[in-house]
Protein backbone atom coordinates (compact mmCIF):
# COMPACT_ATOMS: atom_id res chain seq x y z
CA UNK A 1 -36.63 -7.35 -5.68
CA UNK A 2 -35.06 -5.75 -2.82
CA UNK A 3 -33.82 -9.87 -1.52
CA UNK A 4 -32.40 -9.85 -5.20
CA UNK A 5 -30.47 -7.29 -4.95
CA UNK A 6 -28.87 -8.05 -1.89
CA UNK A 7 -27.91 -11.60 -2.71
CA UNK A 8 -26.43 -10.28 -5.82
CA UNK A 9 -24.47 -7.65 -3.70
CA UNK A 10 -23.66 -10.33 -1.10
CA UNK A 11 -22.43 -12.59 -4.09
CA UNK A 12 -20.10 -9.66 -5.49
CA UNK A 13 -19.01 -8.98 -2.68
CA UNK A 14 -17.86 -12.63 -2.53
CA UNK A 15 -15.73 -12.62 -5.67
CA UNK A 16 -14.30 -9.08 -5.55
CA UNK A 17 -10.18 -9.68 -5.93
CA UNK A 18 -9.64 -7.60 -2.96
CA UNK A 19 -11.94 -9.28 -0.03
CA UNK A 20 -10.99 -8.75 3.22
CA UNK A 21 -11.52 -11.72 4.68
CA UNK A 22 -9.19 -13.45 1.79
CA UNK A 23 -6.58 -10.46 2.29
CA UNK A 24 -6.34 -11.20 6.45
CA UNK A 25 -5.68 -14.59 5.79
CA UNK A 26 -2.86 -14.18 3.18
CA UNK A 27 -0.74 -11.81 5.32
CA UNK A 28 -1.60 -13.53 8.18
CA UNK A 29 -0.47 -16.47 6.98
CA UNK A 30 2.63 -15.27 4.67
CA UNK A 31 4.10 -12.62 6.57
CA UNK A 32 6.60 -13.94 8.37
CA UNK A 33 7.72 -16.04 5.26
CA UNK A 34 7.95 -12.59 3.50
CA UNK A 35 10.03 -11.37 6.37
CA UNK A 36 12.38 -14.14 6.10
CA UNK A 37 12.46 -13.76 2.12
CA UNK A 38 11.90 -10.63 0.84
CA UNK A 39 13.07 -8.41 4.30
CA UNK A 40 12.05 -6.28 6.95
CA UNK A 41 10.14 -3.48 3.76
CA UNK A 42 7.11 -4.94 2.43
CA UNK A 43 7.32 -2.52 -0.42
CA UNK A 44 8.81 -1.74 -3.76
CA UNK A 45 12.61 -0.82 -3.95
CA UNK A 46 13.27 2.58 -5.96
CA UNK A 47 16.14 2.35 -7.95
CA UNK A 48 18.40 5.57 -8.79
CA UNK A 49 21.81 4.40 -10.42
CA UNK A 50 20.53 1.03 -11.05
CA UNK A 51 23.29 -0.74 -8.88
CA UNK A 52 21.70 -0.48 -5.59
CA UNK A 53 20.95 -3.88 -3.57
CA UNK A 54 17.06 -4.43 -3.22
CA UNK A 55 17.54 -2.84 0.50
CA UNK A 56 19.03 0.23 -0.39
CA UNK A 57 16.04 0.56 -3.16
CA UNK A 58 13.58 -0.09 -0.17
CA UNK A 59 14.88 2.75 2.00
CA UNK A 60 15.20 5.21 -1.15
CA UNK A 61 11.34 4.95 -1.74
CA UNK A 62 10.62 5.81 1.78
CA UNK A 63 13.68 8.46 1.63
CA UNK A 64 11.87 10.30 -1.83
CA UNK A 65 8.69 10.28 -0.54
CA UNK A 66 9.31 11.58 2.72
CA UNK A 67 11.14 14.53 0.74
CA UNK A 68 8.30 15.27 -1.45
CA UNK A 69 5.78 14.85 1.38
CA UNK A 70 8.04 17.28 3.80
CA UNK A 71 8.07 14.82 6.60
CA UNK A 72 9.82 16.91 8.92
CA UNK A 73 11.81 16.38 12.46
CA UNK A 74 8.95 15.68 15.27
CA UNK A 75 6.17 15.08 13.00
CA UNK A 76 3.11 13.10 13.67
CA UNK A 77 2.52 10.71 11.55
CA UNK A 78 -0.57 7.97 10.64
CA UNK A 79 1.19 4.87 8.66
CA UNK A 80 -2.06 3.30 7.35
CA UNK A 81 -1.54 0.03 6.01
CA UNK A 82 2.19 -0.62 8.11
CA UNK A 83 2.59 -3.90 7.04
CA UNK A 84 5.68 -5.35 9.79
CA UNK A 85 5.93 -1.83 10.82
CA UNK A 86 9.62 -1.37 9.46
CA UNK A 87 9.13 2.10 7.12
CA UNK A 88 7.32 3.12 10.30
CA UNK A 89 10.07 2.37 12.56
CA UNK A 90 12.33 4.14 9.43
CA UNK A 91 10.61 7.34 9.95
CA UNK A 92 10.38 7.39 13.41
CA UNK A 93 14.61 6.62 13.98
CA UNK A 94 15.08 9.01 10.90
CA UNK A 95 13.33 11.85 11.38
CA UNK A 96 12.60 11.16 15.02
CA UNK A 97 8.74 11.13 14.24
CA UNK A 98 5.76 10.18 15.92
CA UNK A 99 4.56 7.25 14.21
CA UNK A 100 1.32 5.17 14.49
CA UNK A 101 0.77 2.22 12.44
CA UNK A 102 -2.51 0.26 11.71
CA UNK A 103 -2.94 -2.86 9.60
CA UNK A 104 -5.84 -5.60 9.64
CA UNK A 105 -3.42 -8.41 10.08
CA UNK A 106 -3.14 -9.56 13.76
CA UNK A 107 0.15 -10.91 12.75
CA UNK A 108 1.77 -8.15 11.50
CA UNK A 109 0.71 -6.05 14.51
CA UNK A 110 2.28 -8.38 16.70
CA UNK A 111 5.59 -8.39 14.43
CA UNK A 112 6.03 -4.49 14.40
CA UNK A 113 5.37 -4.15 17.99
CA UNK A 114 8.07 -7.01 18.39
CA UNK A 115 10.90 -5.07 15.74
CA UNK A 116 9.91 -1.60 17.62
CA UNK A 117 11.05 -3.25 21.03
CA UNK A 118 13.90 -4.32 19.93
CA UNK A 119 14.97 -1.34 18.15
CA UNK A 120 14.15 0.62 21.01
CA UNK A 121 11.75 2.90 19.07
CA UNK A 122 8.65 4.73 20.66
CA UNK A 123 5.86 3.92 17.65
CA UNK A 124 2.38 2.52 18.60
CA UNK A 125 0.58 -0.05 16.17
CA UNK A 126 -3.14 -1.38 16.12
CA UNK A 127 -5.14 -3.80 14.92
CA UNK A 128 -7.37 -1.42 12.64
CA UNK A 129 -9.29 -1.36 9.24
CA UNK A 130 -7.91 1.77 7.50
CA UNK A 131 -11.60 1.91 5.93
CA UNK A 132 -12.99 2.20 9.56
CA UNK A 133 -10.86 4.22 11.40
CA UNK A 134 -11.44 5.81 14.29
CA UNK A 135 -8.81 8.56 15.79
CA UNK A 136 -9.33 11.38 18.44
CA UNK A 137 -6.46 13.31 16.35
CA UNK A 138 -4.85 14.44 13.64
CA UNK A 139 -2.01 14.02 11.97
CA UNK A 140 0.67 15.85 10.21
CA UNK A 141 1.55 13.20 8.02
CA UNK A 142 -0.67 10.49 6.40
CA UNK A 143 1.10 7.92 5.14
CA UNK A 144 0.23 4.70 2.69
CA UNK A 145 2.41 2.81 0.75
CA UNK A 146 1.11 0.00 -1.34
CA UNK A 147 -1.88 -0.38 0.71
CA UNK A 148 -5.12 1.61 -0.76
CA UNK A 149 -5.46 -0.95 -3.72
CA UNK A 150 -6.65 -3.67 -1.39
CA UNK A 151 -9.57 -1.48 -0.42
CA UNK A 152 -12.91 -2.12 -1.33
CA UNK A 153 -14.82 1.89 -0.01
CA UNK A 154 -12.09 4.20 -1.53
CA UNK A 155 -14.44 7.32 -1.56
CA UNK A 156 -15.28 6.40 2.27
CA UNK A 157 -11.64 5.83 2.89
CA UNK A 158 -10.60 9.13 1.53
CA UNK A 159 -13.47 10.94 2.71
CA UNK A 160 -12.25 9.94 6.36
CA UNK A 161 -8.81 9.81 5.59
CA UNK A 162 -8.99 13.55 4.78
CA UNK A 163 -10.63 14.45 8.45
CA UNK A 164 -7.49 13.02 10.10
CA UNK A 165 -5.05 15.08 8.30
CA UNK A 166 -3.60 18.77 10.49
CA UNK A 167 -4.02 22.02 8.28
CA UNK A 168 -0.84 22.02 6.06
CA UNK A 169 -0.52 18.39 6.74
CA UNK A 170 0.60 16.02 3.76
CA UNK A 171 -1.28 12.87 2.54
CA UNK A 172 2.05 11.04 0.92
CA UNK A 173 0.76 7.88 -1.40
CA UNK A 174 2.64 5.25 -3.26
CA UNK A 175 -0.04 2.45 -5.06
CA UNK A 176 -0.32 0.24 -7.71
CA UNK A 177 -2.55 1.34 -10.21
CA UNK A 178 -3.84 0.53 -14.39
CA UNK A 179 -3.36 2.46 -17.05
CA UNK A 180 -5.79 5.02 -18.20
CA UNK A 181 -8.15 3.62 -20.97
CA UNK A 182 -7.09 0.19 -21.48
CA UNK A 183 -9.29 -2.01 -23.82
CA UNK A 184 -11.12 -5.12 -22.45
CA UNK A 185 -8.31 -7.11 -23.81
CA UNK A 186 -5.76 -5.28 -22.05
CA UNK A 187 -7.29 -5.44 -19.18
CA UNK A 188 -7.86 -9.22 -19.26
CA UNK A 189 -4.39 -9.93 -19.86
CA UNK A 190 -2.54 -7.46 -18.20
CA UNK A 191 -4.77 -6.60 -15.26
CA UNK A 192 -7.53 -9.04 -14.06
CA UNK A 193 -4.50 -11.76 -13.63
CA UNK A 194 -2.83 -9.28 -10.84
CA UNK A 195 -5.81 -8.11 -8.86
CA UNK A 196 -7.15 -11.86 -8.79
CA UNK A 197 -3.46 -13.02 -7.19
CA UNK A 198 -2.53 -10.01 -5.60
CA UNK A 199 -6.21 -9.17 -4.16
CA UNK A 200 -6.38 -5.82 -4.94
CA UNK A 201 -8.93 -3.41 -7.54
CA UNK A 202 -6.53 -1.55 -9.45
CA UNK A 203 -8.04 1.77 -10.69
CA UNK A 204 -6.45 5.23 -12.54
CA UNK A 205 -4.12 8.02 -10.93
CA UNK A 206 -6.82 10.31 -12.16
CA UNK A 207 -9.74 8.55 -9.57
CA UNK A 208 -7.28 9.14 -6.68
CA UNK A 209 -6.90 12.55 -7.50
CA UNK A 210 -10.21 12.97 -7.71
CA UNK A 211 -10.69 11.09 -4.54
CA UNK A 212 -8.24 13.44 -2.98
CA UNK A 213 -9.13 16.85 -4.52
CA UNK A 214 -12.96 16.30 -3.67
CA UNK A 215 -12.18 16.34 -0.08
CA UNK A 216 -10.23 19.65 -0.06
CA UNK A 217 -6.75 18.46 -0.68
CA UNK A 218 -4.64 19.86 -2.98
CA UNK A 219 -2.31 17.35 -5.58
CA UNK A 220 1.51 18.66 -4.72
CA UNK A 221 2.93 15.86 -6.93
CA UNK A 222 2.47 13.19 -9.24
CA UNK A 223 4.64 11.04 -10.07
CA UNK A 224 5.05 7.33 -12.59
CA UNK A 225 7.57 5.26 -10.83
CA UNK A 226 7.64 2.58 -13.32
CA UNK A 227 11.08 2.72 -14.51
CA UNK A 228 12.69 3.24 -10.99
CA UNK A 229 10.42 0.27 -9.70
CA UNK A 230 10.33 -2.18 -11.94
CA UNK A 231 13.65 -4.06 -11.16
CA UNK A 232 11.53 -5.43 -7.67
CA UNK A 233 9.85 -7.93 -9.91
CA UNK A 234 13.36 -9.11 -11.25
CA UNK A 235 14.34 -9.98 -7.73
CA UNK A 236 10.71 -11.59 -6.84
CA UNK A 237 10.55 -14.00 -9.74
CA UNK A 238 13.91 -15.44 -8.16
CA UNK A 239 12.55 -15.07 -4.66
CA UNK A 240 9.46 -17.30 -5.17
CA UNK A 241 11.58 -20.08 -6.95
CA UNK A 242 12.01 -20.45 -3.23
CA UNK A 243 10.45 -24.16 -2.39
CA UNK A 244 9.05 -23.05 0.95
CA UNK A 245 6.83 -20.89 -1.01
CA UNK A 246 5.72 -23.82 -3.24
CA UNK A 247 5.00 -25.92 -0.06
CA UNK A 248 2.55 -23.60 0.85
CA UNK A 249 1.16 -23.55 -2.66
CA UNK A 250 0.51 -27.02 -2.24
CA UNK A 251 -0.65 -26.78 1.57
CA UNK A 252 -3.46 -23.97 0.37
CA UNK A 253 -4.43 -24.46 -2.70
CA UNK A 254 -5.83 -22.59 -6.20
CA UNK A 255 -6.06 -19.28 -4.46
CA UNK A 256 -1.78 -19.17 -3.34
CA UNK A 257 -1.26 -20.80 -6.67
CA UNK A 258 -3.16 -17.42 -8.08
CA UNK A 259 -0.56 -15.47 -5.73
CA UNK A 260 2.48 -17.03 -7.52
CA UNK A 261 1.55 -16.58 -10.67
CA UNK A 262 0.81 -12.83 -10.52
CA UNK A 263 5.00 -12.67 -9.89
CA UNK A 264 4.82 -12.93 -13.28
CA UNK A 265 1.98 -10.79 -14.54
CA UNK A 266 3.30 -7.65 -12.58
CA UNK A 267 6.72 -7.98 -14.44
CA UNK A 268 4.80 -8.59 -17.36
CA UNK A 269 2.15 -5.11 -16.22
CA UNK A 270 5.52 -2.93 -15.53
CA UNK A 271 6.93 -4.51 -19.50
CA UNK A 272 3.85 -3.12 -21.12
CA UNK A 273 3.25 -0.34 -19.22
CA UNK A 274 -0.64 -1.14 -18.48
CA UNK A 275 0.65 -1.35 -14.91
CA UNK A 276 1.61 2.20 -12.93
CA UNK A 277 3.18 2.33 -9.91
CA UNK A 278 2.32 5.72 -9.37
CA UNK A 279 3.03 8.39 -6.25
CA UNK A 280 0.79 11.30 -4.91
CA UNK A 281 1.14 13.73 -2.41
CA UNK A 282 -1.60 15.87 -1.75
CA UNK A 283 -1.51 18.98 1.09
CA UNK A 284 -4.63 20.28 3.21
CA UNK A 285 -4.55 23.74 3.42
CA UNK A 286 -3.24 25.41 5.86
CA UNK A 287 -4.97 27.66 8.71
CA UNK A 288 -3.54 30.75 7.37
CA UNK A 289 -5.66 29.89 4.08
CA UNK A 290 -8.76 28.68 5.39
CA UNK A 291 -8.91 31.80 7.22
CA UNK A 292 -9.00 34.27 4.25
């Protein structure tokens, strides 16, 4: 029985959306095309007026949730998930902040080193698995954009997460999440077709919370993005009619095929609304408190 059940796991773990081993390989492998494409943020653009170019968008995500997280001049700050290290290298010119950056692609590491060289820019990045981390410190700032949803451990990830944040420190999240009750059918057609191409598990706001509050945080915000975000997927469906993308499609088969097509089912996610890009910031409380 025991055998059983560990095959089964073992196959699971196989097929989950969001495997590792799958999700090294992509970015790996299409980072620097996203680079050349898509720019130096690997992130959604946050639209105010409406008018703003898709760079301007990029640096007014990272410029709202650095207000609402109270990233402040000096502070020390864990970017977990960095991607090519740029919102890193934004909050460390910015704000003149401390900044360490981990992601599981060699590639990328290499990439943000490279961009904080030439920008002159004291930030550190490793090769590191956000759901094994392993710190001497703690920070004043945790920060993860778009990143948690490729995670397979999320109570283990927030469970350590939490140990690495300073007393009064802010956890500042921006993620792609589903809708709260959706039906089977919803979920087949809006969901399954974006975690299968995107590699990610999508769950609720409400289990992040959760997540967050059971380790001793406390929510400061909440916030549905949707209508300031969606406009990214505009621009993407007429980035990937790019043919260098295609080449690759046809270089690596059903699974980048799977990648492409989920351009489309996020637009079609943010139409309906069964997909939330959502934003939490969550505080740890302070000495002063802990100390009543």
């Amino acid at each position: 029985m025991a055998q059983t059940s560990a095959r089964l796991q073992a196959t699971d773990a196989i097929f989950r959306p969001n495997d590792k081993r799958r999700i090294i390989e992509h970015y790996d492998l299409v980072s620097p095309y996203y680079r050349s494409l898509w720019g130096e943020h690997l992130h959604h653009g946050y639209w105010i007026r409406g008018d703003e170019s898709k760079e301007k968008a990029q640096l007014q995500l990272i410029e709202h949730l650095a207000r609402l997280a109270n990233v402040k001049p000096g502070s020390d700050i864990l970017d977990i998930g960095c991607g090519f290290g740029a919102s890193s290298l934004y909050l460390a010119e910015h704000y003149n902040a401390r900044v360490t950056g981990i992601t599981i692609s060699s590639v990328q590491v290499e990439m943000a080193i490279q961009a904080a060289a030439a920008q002159r820019l004291d930030s550190k990045f490793l090769l590191m698995d956000a759901e094994e981390m392993n710190f001497q410190k703690t920070f004043d700032i945790l920060w993860s954009v778009e990143s948690i949803s490729h995670y397979q451990d999320r109570r283990k990830f927030f469970a350590s997460a939490a140990k690495l944040l300073k007393p009064g420190g802010s956890f500042a999240i921006t993620d792609w999440f589903k809708k709260e009750n959706l039906t089977r059918e919803e979920t087949g057609k809006y969901i399954e077709p974006i975690e299968k191409g995107m590699f990610v598990e999508l769950q609720a706001m409400d289990d992040y919370e959760q997540f967050l509050i059971s380790n001793g945080l406390r929510i400061t915000r909440r916030e549905v993005l949707n209508k300031n975000c969606a406009k990214t997927w505009d621009l993407c469906l007429d980035i990937i009619k790019d043919k260098d993308f295609w080449a690759l499609a046809a270089k690596y088969g059903t699974h980048f095929v799977s990648y492409l097509q989920a351009f489309k089912a996020m637009r079609a996610g943010f139409t309906s609304g069964n997909f939330v890009y959502g934003l939490i910031v969550a505080s740890a409380q302070s000495t002063a408190l802990s100390n009543d």
